[in-house]
C-alpha atoms as a PDB file:
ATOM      1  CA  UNK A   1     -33.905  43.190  69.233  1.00  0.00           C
ATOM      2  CA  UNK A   2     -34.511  44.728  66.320  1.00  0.00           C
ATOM      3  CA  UNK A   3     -30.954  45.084  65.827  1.00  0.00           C
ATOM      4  CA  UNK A   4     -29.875  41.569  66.019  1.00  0.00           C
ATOM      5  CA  UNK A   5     -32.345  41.160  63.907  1.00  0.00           C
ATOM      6  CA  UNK A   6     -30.899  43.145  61.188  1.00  0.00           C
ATOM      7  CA  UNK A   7     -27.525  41.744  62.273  1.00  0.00           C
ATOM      8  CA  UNK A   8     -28.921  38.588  61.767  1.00  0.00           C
ATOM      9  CA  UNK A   9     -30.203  39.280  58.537  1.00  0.00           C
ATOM     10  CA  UNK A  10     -27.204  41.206  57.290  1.00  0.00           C
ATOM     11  CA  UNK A  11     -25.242  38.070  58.096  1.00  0.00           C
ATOM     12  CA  UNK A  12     -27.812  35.703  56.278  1.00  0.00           C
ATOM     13  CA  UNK A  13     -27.673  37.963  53.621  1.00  0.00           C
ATOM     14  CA  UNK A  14     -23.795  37.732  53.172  1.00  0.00           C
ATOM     15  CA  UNK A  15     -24.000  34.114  54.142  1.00  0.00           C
ATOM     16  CA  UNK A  16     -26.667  33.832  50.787  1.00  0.00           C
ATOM     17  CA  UNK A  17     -24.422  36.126  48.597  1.00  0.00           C
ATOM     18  CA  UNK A  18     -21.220  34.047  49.376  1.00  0.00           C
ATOM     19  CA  UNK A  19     -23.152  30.984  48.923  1.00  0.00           C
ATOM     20  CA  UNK A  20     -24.653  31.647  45.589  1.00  0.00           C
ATOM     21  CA  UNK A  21     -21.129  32.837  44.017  1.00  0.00           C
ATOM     22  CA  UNK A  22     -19.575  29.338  45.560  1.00  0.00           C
ATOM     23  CA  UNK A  23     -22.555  27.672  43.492  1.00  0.00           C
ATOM     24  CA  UNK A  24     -21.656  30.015  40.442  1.00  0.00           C
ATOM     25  CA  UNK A  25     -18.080  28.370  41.082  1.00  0.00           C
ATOM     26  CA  UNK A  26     -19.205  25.063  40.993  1.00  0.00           C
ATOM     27  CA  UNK A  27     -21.226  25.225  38.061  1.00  0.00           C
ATOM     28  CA  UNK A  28     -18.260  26.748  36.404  1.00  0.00           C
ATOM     29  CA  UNK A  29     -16.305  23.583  37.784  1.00  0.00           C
ATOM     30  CA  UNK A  30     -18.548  21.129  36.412  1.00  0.00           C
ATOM     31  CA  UNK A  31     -19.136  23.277  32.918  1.00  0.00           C
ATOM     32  CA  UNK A  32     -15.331  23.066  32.443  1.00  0.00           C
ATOM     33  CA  UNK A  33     -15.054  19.507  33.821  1.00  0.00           C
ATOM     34  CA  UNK A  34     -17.749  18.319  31.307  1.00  0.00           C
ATOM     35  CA  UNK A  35     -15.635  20.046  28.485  1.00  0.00           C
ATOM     36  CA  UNK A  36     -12.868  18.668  29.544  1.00  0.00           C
ATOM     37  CA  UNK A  37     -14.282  15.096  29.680  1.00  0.00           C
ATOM     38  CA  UNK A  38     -15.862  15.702  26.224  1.00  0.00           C
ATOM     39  CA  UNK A  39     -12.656  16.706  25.103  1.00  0.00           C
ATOM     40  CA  UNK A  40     -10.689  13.548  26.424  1.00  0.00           C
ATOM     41  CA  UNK A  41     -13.228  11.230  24.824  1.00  0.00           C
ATOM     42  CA  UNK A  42     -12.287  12.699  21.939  1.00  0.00           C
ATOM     43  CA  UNK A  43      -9.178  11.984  22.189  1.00  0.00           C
ATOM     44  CA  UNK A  44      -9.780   8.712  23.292  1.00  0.00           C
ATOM     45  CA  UNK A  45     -11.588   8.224  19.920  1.00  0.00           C
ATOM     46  CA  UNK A  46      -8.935   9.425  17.806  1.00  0.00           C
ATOM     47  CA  UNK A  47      -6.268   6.514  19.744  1.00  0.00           C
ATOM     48  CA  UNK A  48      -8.949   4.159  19.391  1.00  0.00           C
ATOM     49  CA  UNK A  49      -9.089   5.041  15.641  1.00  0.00           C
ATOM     50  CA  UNK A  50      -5.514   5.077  15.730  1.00  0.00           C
ATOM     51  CA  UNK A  51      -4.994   1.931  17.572  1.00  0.00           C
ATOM     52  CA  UNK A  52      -7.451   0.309  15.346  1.00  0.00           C
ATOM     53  CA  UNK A  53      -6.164   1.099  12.185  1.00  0.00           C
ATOM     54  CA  UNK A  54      -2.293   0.349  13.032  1.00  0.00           C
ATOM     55  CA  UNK A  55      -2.725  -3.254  13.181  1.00  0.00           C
ATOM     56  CA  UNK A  56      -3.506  -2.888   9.179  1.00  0.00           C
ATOM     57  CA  UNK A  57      -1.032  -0.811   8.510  1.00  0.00           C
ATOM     58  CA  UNK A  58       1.838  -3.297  10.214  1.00  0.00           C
ATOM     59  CA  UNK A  59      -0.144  -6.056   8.467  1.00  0.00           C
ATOM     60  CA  UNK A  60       0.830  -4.243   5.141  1.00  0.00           C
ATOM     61  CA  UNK A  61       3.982  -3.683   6.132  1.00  0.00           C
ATOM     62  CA  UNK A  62       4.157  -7.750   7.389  1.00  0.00           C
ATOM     63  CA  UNK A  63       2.297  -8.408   3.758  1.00  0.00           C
ATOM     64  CA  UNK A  64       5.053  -6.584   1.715  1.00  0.00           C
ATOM     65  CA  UNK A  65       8.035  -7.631   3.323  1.00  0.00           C
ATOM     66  CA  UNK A  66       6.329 -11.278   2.977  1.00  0.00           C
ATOM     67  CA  UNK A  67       5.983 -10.127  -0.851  1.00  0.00           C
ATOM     68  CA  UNK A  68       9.374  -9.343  -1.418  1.00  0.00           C
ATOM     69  CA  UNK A  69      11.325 -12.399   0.449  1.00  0.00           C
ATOM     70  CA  UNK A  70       8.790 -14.538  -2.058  1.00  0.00           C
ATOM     71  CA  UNK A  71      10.231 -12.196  -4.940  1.00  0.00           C
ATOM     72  CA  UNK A  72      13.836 -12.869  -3.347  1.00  0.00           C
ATOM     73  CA  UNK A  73      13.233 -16.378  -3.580  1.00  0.00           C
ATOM     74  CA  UNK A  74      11.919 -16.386  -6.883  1.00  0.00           C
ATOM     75  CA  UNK A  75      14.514 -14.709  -8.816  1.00  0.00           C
ATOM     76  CA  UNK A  76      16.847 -17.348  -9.456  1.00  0.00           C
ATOM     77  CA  UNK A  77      14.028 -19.369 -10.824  1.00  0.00           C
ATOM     78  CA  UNK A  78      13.486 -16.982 -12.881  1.00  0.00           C
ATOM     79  CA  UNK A  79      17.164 -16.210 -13.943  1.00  0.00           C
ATOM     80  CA  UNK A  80      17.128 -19.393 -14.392  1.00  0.00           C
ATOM     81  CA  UNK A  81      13.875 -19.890 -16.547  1.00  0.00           C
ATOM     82  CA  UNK A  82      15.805 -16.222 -18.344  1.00  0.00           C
ATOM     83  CA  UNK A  83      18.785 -18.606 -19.234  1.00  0.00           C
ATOM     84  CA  UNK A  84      16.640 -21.185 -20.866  1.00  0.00           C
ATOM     85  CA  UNK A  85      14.769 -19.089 -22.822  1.00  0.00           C
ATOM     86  CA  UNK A  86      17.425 -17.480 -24.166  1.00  0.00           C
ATOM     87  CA  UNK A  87      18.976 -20.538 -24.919  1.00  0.00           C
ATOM     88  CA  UNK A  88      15.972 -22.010 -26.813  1.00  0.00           C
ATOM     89  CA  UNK A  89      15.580 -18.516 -28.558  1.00  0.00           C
ATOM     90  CA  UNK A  90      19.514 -19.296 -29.728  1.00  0.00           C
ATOM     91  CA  UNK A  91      18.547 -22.742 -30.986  1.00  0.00           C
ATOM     92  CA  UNK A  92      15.420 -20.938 -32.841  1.00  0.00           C
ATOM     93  CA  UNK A  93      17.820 -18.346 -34.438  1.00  0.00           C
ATOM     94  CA  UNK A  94      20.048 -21.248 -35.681  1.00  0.00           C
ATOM     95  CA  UNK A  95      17.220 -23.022 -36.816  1.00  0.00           C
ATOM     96  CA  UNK A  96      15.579 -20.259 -38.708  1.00  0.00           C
ATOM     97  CA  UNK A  97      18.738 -19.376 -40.855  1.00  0.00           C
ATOM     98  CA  UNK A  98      19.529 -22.949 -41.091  1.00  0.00           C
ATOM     99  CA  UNK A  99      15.902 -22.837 -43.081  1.00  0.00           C
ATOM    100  CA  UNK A 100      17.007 -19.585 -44.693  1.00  0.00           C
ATOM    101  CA  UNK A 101      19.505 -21.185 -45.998  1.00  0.00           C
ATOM    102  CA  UNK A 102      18.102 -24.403 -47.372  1.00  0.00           C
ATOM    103  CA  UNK A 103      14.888 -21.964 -48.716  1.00  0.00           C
ATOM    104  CA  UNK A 104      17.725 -20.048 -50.623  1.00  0.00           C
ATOM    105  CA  UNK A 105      19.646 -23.036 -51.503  1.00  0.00           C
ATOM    106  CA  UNK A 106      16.428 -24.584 -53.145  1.00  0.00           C
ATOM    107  CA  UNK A 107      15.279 -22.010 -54.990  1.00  0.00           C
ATOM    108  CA  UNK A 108      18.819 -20.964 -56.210  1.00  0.00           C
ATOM    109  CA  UNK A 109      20.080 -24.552 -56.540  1.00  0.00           C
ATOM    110  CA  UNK A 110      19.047 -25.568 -60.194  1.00  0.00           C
ATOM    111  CA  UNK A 111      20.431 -22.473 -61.247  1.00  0.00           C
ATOM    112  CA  UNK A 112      23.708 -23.121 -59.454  1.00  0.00           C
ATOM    113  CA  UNK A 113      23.352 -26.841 -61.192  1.00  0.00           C
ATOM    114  CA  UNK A 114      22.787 -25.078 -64.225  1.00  0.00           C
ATOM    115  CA  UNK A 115      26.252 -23.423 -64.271  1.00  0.00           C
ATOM    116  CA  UNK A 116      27.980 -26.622 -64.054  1.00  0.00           C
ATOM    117  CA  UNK A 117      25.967 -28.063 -66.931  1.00  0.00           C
ATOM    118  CA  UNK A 118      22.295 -28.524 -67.719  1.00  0.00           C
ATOM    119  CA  UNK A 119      20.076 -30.637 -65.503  1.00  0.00           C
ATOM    120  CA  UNK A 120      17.653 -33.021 -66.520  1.00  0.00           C
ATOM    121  CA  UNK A 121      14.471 -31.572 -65.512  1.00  0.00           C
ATOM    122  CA  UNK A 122      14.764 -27.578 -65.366  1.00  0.00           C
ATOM    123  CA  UNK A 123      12.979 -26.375 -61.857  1.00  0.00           C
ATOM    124  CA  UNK A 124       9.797 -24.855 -61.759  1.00  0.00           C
ATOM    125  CA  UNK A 125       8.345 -25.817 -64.709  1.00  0.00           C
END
């Protein structure tokens, strides 16, 4: 009996031994499936992140294309406006040497007067 006995043992023994490495396995399983999980929520994370923050970034892209048809559109009103003031800056010039002029012409006008013959009144005094 006492032979079965140690058979018996011997077997409960090897039964314990293989048992506790499966465990060991196991526990290794479920260290490197909790890494593993950490590391996918992670990455989740990140594409959340990602995900959240490409909305804004099309929305600038939506926001400067809207910019730039509005600038489209406005350029020929402002060509146009362009045209005008250049126009009005013409009619200034003119103006402004027509002025010259008749500021010259006054102040050199008696003397031109006095040429011909003497005036009346002399200028300036």
């Amino acid at each position: 009996m006492s032979q079965e006995a140690d058979e018996a043992l011997l077997c409960n023994l090897e039964l314990q031994i293989e048992s506790q490495f499966l465990q060991d396995d196991v526990n290794a399983t479920k260290d490197r499936y909790k890494k593993n999980l950490m590391e996918v929520q992670a990455y989740v994370g990140i594409l959340q992140q990602i995900v959240q923050t490409a909305p804004r970034v099309s929305t600038l892209s939506a926001g400067a294309n809207e910019e730039k048809l509005i600038t489209e559109r406005r350029i020929p009103m402002l060509q146009s406006q362009l045209e005008e003031y250049k126009s009005i800056l013409g009619q200034l010039q003119a103006q402004k040497v027509k002025l010259q002029t008749e500021v010259v012409l006054g102040i050199l006008g008696p003397w031109v007067e006095l040429e011909n013959g003497l005036p009346e009144s002399l200028p300036y005094s």
